[in-house]
PDB file of N, CA and C in Angstrom:
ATOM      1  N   UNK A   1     -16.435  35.470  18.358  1.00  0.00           N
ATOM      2  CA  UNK A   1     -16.266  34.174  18.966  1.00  0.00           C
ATOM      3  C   UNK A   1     -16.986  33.093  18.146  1.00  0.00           C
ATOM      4  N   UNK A   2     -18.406  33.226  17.359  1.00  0.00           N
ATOM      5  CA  UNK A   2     -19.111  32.612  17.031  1.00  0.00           C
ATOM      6  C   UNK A   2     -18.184  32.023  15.676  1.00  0.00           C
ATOM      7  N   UNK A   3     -17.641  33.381  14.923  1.00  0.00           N
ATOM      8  CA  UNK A   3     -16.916  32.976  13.838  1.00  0.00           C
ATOM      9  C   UNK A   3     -15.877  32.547  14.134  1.00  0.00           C
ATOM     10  N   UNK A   4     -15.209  32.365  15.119  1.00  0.00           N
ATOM     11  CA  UNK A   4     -14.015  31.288  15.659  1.00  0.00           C
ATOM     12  C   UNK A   4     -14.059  29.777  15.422  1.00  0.00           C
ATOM     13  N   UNK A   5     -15.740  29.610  16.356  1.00  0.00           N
ATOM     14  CA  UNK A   5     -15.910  27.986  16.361  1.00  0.00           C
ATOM     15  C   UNK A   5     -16.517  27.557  14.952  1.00  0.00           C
ATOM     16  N   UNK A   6     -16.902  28.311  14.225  1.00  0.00           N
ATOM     17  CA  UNK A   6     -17.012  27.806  12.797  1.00  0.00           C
ATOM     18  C   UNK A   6     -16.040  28.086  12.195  1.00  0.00           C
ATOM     19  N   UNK A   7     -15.352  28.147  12.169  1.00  0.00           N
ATOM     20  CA  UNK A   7     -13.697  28.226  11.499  1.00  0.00           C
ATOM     21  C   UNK A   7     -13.161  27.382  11.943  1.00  0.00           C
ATOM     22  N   UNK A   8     -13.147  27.023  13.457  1.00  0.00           N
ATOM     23  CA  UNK A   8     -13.006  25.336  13.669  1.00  0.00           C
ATOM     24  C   UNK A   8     -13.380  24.202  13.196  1.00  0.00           C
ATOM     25  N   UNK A   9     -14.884  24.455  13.817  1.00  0.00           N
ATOM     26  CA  UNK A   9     -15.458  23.211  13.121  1.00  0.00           C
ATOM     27  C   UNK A   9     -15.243  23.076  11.299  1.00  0.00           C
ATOM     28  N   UNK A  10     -15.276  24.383  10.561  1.00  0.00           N
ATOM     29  CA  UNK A  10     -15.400  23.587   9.293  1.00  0.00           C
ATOM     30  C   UNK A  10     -13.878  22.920   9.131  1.00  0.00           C
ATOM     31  N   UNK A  11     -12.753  23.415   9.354  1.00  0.00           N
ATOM     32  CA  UNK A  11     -11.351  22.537   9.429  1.00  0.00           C
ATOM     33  C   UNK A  11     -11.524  21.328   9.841  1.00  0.00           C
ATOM     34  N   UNK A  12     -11.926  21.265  11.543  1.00  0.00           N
ATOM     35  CA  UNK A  12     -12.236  20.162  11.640  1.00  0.00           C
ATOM     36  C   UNK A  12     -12.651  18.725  10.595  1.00  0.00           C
ATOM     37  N   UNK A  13     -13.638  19.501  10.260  1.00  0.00           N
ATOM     38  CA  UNK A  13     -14.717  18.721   9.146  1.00  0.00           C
ATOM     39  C   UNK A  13     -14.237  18.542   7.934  1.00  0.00           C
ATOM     40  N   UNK A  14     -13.276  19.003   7.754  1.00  0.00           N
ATOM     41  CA  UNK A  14     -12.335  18.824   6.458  1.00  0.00           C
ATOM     42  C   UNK A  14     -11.444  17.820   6.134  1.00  0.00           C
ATOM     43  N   UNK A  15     -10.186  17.789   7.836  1.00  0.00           N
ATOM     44  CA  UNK A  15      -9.778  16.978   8.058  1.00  0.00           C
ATOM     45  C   UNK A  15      -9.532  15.301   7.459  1.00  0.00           C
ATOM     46  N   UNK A  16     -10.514  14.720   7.835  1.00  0.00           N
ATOM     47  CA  UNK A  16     -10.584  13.469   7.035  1.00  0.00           C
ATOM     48  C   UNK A  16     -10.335  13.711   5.576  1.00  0.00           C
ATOM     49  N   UNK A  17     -11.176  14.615   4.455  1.00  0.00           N
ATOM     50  CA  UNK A  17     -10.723  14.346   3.265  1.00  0.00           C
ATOM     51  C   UNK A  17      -8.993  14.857   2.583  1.00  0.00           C
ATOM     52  N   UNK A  18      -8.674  15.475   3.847  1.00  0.00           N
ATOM     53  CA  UNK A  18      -7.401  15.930   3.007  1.00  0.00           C
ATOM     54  C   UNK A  18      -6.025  14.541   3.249  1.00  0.00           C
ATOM     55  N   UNK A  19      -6.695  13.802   4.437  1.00  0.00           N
ATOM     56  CA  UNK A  19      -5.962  12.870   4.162  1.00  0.00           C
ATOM     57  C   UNK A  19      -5.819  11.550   2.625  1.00  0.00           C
ATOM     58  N   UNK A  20      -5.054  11.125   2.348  1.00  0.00           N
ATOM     59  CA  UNK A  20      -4.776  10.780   0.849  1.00  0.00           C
ATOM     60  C   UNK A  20      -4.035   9.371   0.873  1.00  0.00           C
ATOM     61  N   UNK A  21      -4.322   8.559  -0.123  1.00  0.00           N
ATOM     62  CA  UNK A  21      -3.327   7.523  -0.007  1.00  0.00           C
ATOM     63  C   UNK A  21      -2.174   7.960  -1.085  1.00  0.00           C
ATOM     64  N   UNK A  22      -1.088   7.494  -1.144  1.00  0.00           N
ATOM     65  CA  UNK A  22       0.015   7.454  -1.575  1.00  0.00           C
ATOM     66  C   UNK A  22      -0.406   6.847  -3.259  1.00  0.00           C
ATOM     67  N   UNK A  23       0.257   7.613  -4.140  1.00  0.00           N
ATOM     68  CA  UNK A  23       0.017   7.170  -5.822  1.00  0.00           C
ATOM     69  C   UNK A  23       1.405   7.570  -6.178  1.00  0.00           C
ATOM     70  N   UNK A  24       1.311   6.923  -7.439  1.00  0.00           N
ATOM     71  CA  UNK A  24       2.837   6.378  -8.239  1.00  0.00           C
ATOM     72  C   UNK A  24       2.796   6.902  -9.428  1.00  0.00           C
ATOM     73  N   UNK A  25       3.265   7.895 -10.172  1.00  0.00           N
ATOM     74  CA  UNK A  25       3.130   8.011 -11.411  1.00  0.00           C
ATOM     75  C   UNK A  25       4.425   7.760 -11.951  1.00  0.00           C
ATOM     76  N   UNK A  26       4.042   7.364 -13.310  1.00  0.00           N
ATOM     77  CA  UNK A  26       4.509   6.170 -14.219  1.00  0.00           C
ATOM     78  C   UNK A  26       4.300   7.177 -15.822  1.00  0.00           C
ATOM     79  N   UNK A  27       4.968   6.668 -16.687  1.00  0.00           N
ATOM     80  CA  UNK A  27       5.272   6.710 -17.940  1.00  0.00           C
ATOM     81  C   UNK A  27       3.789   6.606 -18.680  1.00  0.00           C
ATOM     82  N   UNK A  28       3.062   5.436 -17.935  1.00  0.00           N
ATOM     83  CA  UNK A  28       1.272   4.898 -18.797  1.00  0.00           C
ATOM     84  C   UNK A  28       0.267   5.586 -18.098  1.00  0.00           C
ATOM     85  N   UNK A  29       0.411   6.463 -16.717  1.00  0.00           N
ATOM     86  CA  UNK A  29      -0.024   6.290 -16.012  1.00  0.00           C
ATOM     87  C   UNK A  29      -0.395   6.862 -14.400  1.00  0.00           C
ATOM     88  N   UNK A  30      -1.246   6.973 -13.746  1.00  0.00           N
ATOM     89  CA  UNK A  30      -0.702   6.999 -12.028  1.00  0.00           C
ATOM     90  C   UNK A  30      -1.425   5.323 -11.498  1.00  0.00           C
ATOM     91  N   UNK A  31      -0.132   5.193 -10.405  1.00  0.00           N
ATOM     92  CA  UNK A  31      -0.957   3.951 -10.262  1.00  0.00           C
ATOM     93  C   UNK A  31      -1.629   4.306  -8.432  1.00  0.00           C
ATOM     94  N   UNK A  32      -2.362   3.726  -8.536  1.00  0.00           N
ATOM     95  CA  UNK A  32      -3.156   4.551  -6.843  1.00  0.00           C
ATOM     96  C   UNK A  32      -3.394   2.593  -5.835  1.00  0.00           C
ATOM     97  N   UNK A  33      -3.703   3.052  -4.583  1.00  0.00           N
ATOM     98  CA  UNK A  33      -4.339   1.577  -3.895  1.00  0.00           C
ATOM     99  C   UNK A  33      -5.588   1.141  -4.507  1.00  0.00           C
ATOM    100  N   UNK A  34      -5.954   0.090  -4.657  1.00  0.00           N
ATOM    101  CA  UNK A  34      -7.145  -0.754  -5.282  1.00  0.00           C
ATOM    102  C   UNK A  34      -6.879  -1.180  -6.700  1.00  0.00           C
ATOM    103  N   UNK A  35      -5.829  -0.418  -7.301  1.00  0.00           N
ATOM    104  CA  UNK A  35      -5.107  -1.041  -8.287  1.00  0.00           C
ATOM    105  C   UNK A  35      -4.916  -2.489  -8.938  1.00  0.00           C
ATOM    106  N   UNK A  36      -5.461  -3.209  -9.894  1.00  0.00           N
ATOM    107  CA  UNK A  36      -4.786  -4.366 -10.203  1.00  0.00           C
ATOM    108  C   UNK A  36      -3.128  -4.689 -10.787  1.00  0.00           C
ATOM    109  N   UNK A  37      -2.681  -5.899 -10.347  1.00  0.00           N
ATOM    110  CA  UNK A  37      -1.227  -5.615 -10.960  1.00  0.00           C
ATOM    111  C   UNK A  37      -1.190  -6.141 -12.617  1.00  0.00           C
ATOM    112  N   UNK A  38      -2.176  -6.293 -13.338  1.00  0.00           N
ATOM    113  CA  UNK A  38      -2.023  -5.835 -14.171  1.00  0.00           C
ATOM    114  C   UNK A  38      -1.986  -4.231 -14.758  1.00  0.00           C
ATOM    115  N   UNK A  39      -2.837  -3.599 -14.188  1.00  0.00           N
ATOM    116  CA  UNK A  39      -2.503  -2.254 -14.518  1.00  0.00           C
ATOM    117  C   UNK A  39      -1.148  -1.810 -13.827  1.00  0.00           C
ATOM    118  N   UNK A  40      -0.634  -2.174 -12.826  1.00  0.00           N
ATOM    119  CA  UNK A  40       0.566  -1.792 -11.955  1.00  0.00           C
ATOM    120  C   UNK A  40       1.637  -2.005 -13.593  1.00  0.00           C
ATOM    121  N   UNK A  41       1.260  -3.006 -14.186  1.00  0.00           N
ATOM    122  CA  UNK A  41       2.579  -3.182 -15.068  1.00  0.00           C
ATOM    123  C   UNK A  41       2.174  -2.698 -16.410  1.00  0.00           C
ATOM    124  N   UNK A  42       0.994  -2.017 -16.272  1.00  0.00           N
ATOM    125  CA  UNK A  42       0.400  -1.966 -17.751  1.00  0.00           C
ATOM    126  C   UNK A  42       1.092   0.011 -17.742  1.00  0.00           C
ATOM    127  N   UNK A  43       0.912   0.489 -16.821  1.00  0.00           N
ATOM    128  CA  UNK A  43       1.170   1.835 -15.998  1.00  0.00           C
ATOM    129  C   UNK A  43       2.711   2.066 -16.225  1.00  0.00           C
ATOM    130  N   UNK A  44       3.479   1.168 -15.365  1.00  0.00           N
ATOM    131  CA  UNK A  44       4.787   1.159 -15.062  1.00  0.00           C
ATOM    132  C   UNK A  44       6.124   0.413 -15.483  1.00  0.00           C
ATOM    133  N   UNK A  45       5.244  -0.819 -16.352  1.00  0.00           N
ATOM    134  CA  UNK A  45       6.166  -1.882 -17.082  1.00  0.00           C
ATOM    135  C   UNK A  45       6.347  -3.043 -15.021  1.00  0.00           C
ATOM    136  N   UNK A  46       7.619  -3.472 -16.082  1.00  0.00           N
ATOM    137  CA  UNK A  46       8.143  -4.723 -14.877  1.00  0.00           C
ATOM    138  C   UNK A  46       8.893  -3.925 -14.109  1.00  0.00           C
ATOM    139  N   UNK A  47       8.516  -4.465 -12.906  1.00  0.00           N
ATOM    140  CA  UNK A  47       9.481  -3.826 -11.524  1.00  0.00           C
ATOM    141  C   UNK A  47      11.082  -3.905 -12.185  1.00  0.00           C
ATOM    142  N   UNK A  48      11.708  -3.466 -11.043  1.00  0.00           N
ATOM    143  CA  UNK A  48      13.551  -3.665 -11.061  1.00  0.00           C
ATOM    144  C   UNK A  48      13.793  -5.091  -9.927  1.00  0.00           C
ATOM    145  N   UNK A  49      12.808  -4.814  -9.118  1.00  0.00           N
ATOM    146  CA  UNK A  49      12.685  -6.081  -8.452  1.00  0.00           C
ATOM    147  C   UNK A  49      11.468  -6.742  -7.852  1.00  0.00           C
ATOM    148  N   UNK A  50      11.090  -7.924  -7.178  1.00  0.00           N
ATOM    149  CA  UNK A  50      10.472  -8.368  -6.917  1.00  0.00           C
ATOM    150  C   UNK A  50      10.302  -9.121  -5.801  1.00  0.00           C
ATOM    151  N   UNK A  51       9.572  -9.642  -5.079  1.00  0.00           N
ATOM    152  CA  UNK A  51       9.719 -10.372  -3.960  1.00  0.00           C
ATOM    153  C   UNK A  51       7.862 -11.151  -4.067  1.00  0.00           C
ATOM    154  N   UNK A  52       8.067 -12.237  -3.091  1.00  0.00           N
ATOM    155  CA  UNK A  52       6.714 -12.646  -3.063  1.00  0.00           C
ATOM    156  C   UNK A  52       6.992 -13.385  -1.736  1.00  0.00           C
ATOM    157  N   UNK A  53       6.095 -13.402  -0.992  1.00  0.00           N
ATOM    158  CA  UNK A  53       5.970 -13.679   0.900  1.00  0.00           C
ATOM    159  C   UNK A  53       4.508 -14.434   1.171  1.00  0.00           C
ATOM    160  N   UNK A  54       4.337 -15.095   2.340  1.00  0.00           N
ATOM    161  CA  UNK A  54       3.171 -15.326   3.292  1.00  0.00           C
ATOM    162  C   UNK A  54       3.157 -14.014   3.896  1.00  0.00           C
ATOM    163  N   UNK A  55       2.142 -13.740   4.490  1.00  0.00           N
ATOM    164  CA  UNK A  55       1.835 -12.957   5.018  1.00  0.00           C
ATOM    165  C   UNK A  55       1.657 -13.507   6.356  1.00  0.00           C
ATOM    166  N   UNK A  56       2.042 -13.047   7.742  1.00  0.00           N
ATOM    167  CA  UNK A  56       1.587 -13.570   8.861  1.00  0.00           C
ATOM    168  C   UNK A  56      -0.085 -13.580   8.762  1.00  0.00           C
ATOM    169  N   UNK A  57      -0.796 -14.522   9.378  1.00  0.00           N
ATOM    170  CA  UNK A  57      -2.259 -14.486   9.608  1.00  0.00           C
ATOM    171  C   UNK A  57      -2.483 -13.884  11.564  1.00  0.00           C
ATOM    172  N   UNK A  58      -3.384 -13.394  11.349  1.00  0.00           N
ATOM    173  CA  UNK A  58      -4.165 -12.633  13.004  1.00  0.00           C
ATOM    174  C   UNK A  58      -5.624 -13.494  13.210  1.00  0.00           C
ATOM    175  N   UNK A  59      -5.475 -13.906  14.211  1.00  0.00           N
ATOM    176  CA  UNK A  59      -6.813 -13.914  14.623  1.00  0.00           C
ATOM    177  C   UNK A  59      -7.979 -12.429  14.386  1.00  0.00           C
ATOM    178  N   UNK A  60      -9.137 -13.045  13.935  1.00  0.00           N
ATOM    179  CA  UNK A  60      -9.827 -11.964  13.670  1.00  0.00           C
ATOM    180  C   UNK A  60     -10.392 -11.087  14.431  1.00  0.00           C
ATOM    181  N   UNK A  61     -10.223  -9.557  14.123  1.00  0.00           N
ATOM    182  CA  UNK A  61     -10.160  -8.402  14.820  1.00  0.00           C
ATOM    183  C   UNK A  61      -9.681  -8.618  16.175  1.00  0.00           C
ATOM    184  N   UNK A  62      -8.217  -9.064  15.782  1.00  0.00           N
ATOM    185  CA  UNK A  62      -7.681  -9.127  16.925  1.00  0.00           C
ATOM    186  C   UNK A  62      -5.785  -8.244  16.009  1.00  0.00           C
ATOM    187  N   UNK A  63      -4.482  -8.192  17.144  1.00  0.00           N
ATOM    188  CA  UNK A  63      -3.414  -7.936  16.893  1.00  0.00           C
ATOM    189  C   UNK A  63      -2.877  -9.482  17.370  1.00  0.00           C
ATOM    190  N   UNK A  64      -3.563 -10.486  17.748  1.00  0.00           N
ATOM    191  CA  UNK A  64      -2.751 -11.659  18.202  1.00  0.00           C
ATOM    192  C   UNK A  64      -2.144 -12.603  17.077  1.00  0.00           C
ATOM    193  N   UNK A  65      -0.582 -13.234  16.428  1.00  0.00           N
ATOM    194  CA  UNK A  65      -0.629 -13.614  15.364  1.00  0.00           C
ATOM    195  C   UNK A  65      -0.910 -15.509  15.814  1.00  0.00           C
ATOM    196  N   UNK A  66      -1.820 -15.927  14.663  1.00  0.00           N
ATOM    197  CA  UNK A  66      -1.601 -17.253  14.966  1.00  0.00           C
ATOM    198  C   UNK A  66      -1.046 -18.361  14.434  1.00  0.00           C
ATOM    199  N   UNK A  67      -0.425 -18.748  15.092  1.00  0.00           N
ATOM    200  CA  UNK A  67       0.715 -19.819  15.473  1.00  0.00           C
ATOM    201  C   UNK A  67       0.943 -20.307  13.529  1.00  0.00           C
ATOM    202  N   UNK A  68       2.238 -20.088  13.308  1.00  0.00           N
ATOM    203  CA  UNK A  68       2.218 -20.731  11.649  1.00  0.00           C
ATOM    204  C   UNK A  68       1.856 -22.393  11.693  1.00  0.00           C
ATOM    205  N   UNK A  69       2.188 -23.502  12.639  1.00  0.00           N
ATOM    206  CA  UNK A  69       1.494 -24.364  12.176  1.00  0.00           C
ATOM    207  C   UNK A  69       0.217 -24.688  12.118  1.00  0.00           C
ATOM    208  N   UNK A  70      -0.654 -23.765  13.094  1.00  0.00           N
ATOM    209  CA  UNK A  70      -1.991 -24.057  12.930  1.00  0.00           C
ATOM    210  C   UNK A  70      -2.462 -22.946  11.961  1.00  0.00           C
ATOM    211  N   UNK A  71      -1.692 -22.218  11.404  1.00  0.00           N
ATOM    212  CA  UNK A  71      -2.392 -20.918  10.657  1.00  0.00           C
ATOM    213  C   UNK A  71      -1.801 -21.568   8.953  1.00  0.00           C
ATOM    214  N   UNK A  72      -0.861 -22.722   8.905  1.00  0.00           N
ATOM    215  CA  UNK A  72      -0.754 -23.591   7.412  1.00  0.00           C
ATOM    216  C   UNK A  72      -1.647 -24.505   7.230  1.00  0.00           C
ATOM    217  N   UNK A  73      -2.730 -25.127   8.795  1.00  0.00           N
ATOM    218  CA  UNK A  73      -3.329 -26.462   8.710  1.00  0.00           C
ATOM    219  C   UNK A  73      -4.836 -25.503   8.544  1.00  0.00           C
ATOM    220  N   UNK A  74      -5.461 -24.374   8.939  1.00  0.00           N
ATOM    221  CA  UNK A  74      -6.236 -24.130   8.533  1.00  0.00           C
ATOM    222  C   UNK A  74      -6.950 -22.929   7.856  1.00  0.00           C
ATOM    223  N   UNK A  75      -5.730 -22.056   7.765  1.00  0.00           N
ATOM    224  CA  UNK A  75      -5.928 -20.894   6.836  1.00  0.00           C
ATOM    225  C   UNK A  75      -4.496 -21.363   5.735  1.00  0.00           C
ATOM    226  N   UNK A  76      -5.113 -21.213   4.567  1.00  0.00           N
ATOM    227  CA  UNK A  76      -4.119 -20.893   3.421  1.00  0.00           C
ATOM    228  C   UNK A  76      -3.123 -19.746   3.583  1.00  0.00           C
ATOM    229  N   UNK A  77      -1.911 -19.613   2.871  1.00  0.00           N
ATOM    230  CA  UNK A  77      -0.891 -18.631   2.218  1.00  0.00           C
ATOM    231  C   UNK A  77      -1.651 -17.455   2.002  1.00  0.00           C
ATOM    232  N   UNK A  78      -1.528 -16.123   2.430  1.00  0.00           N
ATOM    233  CA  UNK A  78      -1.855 -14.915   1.905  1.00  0.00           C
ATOM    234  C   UNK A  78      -1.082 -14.402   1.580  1.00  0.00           C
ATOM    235  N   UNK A  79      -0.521 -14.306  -0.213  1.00  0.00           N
ATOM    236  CA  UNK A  79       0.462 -14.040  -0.550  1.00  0.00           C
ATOM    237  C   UNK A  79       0.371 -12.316  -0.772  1.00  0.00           C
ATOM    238  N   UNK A  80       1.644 -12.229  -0.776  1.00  0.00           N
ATOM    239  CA  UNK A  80       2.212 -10.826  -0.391  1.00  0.00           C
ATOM    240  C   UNK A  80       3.236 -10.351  -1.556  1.00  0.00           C
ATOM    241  N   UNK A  81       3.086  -9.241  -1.964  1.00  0.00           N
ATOM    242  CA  UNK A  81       3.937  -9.279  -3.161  1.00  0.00           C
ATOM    243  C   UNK A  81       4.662  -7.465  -3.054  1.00  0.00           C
ATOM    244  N   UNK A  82       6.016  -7.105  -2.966  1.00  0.00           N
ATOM    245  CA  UNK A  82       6.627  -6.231  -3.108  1.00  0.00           C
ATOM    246  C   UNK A  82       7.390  -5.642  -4.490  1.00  0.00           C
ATOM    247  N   UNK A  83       7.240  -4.917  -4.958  1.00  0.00           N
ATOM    248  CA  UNK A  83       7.675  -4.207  -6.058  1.00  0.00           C
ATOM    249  C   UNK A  83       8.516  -3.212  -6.101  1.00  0.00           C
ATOM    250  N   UNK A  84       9.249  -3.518  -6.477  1.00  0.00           N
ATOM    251  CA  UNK A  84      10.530  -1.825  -6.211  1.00  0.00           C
ATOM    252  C   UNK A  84      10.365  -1.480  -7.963  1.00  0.00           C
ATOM    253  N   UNK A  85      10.724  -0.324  -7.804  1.00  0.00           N
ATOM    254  CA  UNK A  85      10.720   0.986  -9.033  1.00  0.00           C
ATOM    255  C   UNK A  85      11.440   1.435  -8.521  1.00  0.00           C
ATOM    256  N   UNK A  86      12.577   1.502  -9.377  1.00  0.00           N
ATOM    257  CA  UNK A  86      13.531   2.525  -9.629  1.00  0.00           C
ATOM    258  C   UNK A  86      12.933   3.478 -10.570  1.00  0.00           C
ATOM    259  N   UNK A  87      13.160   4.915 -10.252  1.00  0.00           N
ATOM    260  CA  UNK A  87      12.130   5.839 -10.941  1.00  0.00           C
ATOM    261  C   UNK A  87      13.762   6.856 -11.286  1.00  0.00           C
ATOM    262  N   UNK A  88      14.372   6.897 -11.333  1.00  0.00           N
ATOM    263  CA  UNK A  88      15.923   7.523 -12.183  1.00  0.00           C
ATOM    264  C   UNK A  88      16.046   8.504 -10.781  1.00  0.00           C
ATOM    265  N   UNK A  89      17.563   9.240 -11.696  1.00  0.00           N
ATOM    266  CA  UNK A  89      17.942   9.910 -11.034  1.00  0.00           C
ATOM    267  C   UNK A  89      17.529  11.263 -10.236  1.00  0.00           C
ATOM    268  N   UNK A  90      17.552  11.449  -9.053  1.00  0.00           N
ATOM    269  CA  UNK A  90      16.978  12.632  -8.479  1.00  0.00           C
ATOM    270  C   UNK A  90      15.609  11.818  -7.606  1.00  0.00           C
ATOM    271  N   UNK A  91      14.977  10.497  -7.715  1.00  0.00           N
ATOM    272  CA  UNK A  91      14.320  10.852  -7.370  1.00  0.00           C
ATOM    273  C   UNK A  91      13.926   9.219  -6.641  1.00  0.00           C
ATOM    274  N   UNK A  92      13.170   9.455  -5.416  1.00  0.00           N
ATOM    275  CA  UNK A  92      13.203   7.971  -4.402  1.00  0.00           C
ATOM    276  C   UNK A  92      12.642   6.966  -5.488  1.00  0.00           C
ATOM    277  N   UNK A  93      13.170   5.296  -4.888  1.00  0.00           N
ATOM    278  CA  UNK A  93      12.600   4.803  -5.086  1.00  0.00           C
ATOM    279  C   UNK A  93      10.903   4.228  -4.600  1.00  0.00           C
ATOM    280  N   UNK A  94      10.810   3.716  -5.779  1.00  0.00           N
ATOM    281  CA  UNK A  94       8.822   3.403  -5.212  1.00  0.00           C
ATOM    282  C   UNK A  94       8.997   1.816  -4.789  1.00  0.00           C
ATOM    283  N   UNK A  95       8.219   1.340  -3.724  1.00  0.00           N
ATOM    284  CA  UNK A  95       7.659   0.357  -3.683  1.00  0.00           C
ATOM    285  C   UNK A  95       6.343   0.063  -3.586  1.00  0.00           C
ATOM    286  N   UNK A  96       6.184  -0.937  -4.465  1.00  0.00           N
ATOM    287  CA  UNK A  96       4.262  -1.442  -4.506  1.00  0.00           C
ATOM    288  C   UNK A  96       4.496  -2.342  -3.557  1.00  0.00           C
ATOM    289  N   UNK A  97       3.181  -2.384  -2.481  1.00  0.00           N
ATOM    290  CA  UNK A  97       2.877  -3.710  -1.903  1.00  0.00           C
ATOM    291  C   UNK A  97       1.227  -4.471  -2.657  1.00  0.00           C
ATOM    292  N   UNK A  98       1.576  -5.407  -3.173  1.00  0.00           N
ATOM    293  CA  UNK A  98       0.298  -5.930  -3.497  1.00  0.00           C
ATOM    294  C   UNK A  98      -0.139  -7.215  -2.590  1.00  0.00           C
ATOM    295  N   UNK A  99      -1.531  -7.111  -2.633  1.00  0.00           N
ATOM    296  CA  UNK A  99      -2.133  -8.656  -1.858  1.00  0.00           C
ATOM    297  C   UNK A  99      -3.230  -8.936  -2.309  1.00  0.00           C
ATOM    298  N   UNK A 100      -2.835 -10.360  -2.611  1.00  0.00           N
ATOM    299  CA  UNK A 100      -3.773 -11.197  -3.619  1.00  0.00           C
ATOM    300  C   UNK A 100      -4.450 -10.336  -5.080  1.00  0.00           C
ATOM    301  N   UNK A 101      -3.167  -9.587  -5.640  1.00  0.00           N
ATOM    302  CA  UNK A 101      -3.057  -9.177  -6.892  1.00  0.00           C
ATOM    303  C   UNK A 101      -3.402  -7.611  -7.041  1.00  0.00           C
ATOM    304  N   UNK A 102      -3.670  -7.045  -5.515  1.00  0.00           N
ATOM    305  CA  UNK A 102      -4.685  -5.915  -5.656  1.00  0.00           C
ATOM    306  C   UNK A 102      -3.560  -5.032  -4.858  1.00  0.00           C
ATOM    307  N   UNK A 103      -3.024  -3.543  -5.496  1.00  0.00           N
ATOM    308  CA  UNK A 103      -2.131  -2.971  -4.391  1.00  0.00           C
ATOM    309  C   UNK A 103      -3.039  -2.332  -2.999  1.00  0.00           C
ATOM    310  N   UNK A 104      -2.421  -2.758  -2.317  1.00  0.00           N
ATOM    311  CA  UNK A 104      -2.577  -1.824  -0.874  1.00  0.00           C
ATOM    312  C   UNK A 104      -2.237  -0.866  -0.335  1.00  0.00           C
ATOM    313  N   UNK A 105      -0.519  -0.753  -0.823  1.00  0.00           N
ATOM    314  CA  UNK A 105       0.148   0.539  -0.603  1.00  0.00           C
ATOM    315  C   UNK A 105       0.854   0.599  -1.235  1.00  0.00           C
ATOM    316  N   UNK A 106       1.899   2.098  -1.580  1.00  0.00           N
ATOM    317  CA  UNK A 106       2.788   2.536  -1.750  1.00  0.00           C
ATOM    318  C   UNK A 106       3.679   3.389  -0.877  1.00  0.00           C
ATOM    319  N   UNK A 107       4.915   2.899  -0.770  1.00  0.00           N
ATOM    320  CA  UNK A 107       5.875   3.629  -0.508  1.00  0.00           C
ATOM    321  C   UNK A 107       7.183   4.394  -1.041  1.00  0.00           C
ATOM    322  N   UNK A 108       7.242   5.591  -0.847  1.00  0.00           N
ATOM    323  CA  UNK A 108       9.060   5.796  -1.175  1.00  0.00           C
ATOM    324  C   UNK A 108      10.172   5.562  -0.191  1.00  0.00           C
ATOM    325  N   UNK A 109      11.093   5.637  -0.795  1.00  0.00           N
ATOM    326  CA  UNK A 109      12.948   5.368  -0.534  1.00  0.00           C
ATOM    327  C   UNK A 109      12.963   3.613  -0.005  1.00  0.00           C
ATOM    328  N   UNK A 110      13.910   3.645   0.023  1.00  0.00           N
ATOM    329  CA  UNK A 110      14.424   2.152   0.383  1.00  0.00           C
ATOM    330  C   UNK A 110      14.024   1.849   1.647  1.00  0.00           C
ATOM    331  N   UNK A 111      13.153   0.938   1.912  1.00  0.00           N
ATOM    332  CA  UNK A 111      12.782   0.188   3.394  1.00  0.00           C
ATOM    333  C   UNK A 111      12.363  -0.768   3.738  1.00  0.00           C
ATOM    334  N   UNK A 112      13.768  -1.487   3.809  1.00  0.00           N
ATOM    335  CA  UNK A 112      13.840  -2.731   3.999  1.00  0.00           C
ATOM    336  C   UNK A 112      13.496  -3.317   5.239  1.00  0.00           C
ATOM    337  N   UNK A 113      13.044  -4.461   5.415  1.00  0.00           N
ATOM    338  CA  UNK A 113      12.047  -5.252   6.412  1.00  0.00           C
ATOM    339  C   UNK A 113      12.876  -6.080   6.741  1.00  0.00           C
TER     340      UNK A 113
END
């Protein structure tokens, strides 16, 4: 029994590190989150496409969004930047999300917003 709950607990305790963020490998490269997009293109070259957005703003540590005219009169643009990679045949496409030049995430296959 004793060696049960330590066979638990150490899984348990494992847990957190086996979770992982999402990385991109590339031709120069892997590209991972905390990434600059210069290395994103130094790694991968120029996207196939591109996009660039505001980002909605939240009140802080909150889920409430606030209002775009009072969130243009006293918070700035948090620009938002999407990257598609086409990575050839056989295999999903990648998207980078970057903000304020730094990636945050990656995703595969097509998913459009």
């Amino acid at each position: 029994m004793k060696l049960l709950k330590l066979a638990c607990a150490t899984v348990l305790a494992g847990l957190p590190c086996m979770a992982s963020a999402e990385s991109l490998r590339c031709a120069g490269g892997i590209v991972a989150e905390g990434d600059s997009r210069l290395s994103v293109i130094y790694k991968c070259g120029q996207p196939v496409l591109a996009d660039t957005y505001c980002a909605p703003v939240y009140y802080g540590g909150t889920f409430n969004l606030v209002p775009p005219p009072l969130a243009a009169a006293v918070v700035p643009c948090l620009p938002m930047e999407e990257w598609l990679y086409e990575r050839g045949p056989g295999t999903m496409a990648a998207t980078v999300y970057l903000r304020s030049g730094v990636v945050q995430s990656i995703a595969y296959g097509r998913q459009p917003r």
